[in-house]
N, C-alpha and C. Protein backbone atom coordinates (compact mmCIF):
# COMPACT_ATOMS: atom_id res chain seq x y z
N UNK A 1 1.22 -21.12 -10.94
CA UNK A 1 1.64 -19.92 -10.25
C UNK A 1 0.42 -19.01 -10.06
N UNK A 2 0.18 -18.40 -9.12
CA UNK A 2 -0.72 -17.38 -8.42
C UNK A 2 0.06 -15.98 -9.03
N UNK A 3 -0.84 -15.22 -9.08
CA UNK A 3 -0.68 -13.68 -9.51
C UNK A 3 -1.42 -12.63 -8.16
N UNK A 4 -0.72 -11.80 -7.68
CA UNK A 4 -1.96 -11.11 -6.60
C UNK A 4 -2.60 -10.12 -7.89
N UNK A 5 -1.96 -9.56 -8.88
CA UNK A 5 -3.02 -8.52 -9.65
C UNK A 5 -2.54 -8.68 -11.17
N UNK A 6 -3.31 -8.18 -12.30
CA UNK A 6 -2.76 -7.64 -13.51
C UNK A 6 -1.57 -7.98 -13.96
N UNK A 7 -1.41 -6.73 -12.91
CA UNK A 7 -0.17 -6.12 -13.10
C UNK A 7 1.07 -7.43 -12.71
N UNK A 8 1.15 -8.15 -11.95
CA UNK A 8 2.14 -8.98 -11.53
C UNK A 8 2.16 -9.49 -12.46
N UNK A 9 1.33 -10.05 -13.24
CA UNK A 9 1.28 -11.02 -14.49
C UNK A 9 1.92 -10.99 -15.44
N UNK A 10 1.38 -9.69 -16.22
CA UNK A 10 2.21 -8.80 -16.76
C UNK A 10 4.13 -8.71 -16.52
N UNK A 11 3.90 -8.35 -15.45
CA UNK A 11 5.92 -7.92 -15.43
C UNK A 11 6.75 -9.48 -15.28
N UNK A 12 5.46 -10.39 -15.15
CA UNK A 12 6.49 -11.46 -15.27
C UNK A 12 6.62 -12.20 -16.50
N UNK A 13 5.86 -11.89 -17.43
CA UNK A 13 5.60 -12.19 -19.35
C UNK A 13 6.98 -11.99 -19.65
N UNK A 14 7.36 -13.23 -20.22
CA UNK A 14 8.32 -12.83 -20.95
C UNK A 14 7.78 -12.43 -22.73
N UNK A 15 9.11 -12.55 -23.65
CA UNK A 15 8.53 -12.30 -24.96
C UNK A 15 7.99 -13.64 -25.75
N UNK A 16 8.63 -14.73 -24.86
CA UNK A 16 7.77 -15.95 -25.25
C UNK A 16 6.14 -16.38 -25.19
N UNK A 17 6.33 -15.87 -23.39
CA UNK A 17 5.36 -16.26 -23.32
C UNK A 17 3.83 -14.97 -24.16
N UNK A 18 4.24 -13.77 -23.96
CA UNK A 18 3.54 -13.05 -24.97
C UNK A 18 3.08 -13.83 -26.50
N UNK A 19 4.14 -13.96 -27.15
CA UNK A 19 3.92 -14.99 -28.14
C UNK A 19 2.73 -15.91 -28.27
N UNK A 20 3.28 -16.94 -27.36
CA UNK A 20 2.26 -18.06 -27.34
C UNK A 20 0.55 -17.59 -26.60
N UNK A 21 0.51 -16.08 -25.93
CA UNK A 21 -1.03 -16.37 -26.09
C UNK A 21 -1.52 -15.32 -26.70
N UNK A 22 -0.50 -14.64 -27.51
CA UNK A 22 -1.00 -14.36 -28.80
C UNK A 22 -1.73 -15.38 -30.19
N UNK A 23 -0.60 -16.41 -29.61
CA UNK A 23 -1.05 -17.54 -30.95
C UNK A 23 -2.72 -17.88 -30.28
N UNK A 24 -2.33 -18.38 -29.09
CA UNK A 24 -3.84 -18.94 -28.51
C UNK A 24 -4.64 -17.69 -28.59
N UNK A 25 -4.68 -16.75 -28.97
CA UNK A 25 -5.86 -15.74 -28.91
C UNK A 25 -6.74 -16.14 -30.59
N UNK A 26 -5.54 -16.22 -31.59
CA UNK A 26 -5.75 -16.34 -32.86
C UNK A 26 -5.80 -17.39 -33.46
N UNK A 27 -5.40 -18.55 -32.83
CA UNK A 27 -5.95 -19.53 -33.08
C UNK A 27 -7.39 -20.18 -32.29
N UNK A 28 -7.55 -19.47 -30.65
CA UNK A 28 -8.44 -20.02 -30.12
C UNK A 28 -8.49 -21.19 -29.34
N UNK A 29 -7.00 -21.51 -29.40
CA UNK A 29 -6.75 -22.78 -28.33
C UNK A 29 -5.21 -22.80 -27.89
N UNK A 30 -5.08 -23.17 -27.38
CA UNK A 30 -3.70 -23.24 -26.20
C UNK A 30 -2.71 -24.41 -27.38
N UNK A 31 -1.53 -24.16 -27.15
CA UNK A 31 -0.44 -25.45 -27.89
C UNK A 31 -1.17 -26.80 -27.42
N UNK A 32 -1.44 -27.16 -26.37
CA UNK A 32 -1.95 -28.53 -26.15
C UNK A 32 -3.09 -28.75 -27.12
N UNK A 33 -3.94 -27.88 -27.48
CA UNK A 33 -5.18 -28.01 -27.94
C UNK A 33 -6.58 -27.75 -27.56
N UNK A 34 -6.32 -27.39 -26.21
CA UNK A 34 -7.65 -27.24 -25.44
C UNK A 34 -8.23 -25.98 -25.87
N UNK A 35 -9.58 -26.11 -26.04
CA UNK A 35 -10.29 -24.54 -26.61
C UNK A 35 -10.20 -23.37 -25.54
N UNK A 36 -9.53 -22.48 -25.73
CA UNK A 36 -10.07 -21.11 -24.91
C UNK A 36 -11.37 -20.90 -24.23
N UNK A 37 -11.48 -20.63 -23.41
CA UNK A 37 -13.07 -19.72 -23.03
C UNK A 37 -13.37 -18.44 -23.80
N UNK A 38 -14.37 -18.17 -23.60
CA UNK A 38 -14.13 -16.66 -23.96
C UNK A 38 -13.40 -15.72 -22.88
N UNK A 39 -13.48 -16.08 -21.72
CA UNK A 39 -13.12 -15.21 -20.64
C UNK A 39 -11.45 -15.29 -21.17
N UNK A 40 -11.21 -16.76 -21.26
CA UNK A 40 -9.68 -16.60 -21.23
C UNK A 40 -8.86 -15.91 -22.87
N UNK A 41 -9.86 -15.72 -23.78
CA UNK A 41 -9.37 -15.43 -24.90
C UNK A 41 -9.32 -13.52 -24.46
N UNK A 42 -10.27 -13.35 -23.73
CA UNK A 42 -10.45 -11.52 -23.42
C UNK A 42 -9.19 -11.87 -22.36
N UNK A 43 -9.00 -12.35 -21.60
CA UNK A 43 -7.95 -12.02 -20.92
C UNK A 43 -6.55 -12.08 -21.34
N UNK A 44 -6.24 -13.29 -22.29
CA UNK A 44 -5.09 -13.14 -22.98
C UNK A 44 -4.79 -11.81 -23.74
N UNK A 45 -6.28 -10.87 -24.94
CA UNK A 45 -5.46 -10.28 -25.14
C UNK A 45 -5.32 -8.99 -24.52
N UNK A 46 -6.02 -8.96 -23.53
CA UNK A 46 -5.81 -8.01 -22.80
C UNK A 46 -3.75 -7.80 -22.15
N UNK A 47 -3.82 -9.29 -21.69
CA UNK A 47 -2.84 -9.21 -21.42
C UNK A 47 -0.76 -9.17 -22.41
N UNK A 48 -1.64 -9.45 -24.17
CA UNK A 48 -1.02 -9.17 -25.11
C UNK A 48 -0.56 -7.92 -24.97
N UNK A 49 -1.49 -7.08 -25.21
CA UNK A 49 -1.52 -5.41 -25.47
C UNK A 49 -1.28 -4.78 -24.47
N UNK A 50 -1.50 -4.95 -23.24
CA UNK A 50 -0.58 -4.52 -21.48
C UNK A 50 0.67 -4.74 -21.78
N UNK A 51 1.23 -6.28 -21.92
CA UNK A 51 2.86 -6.35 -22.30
C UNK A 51 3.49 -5.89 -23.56
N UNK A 52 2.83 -5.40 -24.38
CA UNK A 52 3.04 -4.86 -25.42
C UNK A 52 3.83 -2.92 -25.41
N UNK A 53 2.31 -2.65 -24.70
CA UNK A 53 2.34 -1.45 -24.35
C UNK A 53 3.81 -1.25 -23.54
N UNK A 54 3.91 -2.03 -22.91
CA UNK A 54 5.02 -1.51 -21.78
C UNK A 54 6.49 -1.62 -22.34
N UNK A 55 6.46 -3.06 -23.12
CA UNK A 55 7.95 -3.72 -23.96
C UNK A 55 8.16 -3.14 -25.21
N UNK A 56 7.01 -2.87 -26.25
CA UNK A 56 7.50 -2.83 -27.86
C UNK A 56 7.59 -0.96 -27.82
N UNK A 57 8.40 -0.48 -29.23
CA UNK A 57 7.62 0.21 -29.56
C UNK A 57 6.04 0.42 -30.07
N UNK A 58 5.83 1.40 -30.42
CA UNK A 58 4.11 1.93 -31.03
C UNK A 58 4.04 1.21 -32.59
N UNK A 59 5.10 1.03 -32.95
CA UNK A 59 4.94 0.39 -34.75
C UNK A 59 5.27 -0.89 -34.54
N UNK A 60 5.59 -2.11 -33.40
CA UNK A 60 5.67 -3.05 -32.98
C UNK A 60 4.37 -3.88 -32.64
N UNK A 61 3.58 -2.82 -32.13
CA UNK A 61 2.33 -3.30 -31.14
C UNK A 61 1.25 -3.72 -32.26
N UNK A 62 0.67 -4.85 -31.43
CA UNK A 62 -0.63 -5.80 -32.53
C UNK A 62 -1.52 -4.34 -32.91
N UNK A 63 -2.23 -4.09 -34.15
CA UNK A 63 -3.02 -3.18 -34.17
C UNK A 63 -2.71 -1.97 -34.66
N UNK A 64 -1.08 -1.87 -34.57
CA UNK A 64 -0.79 -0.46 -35.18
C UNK A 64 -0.54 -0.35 -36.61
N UNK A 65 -1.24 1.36 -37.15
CA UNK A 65 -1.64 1.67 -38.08
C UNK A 65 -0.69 2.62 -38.64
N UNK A 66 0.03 2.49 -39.38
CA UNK A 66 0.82 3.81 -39.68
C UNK A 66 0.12 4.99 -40.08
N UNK A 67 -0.22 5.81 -39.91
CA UNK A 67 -0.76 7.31 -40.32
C UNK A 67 -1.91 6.88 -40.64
N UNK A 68 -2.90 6.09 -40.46
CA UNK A 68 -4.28 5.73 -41.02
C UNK A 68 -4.83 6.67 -41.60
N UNK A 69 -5.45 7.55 -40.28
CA UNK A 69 -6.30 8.58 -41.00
C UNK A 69 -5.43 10.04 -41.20
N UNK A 70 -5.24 10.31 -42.39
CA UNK A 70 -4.84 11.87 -42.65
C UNK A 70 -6.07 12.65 -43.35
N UNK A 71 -5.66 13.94 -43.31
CA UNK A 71 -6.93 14.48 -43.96
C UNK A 71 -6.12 15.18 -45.44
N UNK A 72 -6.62 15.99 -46.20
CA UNK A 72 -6.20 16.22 -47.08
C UNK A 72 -4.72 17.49 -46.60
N UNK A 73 -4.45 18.18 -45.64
CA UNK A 73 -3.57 19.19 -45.29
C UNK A 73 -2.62 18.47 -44.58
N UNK A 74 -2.57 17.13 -44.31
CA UNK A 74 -1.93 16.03 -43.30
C UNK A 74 -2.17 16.37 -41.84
N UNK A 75 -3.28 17.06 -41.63
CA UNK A 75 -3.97 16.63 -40.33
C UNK A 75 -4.91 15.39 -39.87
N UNK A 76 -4.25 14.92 -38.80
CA UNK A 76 -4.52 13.56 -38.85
C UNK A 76 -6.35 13.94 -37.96
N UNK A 77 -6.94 12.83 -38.53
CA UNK A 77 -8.79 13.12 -38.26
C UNK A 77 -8.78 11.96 -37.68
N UNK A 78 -10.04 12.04 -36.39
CA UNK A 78 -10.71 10.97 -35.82
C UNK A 78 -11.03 10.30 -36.96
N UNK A 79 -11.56 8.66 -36.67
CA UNK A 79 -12.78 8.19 -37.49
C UNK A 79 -13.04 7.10 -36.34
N UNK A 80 -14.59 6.96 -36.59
CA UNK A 80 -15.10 5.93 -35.46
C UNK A 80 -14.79 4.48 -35.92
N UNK A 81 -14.70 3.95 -35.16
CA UNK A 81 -14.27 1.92 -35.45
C UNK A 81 -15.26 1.10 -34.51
N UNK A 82 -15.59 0.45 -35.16
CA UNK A 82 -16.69 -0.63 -34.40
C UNK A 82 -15.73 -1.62 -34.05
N UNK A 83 -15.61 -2.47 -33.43
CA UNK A 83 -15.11 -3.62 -33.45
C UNK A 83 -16.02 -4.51 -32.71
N UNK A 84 -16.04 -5.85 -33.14
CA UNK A 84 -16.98 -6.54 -32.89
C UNK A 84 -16.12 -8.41 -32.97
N UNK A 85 -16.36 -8.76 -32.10
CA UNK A 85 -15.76 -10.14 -31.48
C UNK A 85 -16.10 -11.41 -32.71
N UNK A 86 -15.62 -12.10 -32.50
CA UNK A 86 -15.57 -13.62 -33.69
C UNK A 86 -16.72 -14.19 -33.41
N UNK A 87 -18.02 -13.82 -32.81
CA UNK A 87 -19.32 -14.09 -32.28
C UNK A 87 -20.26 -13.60 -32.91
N UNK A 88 -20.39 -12.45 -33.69
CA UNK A 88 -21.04 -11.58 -33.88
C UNK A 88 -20.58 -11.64 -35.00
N UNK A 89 -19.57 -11.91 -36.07
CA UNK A 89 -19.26 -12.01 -37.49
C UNK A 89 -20.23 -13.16 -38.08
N UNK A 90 -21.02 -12.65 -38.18
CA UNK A 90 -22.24 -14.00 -38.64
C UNK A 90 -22.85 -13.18 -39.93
């Protein structure tokens, strides 16, 4: 199937298919077995966290933190986050 954008892709995800390229993001290969690219591992989870955003709640979604940062008065504080790809963990 052809997609004209993103976005089409997206609204046609079901919660299965979310699933399964979640697994392939974290495992790094598709159910058949074939290895990801990198392009296609950035695009899956891009496209995780788009269908995420739109379907789950905020305490549903890959990544969420309950109250991470509080400060001592329970004002919640920035803090900076690096994140850095399965390439660069060396």
């Amino acid at each position: 199937m052809t997609y004209q954008s993103f976005e089409d892709l997206i609204a046609t995800m079901t919660p299965e298919i979310c699933d399964n390229m979640r697994k392939a993001v974290e495992l790094g290969k598709w159910p058949d077995g074939r290895v990801l690219s990198k392009e296609q591992r950035e695009l899956c989870m891009q496209a995780v966290l788009a269908w995420e955003a739109q379907n789950l709640p905020e305490e549903q979604r890959t990544g969420y933190m309950e109250q991470a940062c509080k400060g001592d008065k329970g004002d919640t504080q920035e803090q900076a986050v690096t994140l850095r790809g399965p390439d660069t963990l060396q």
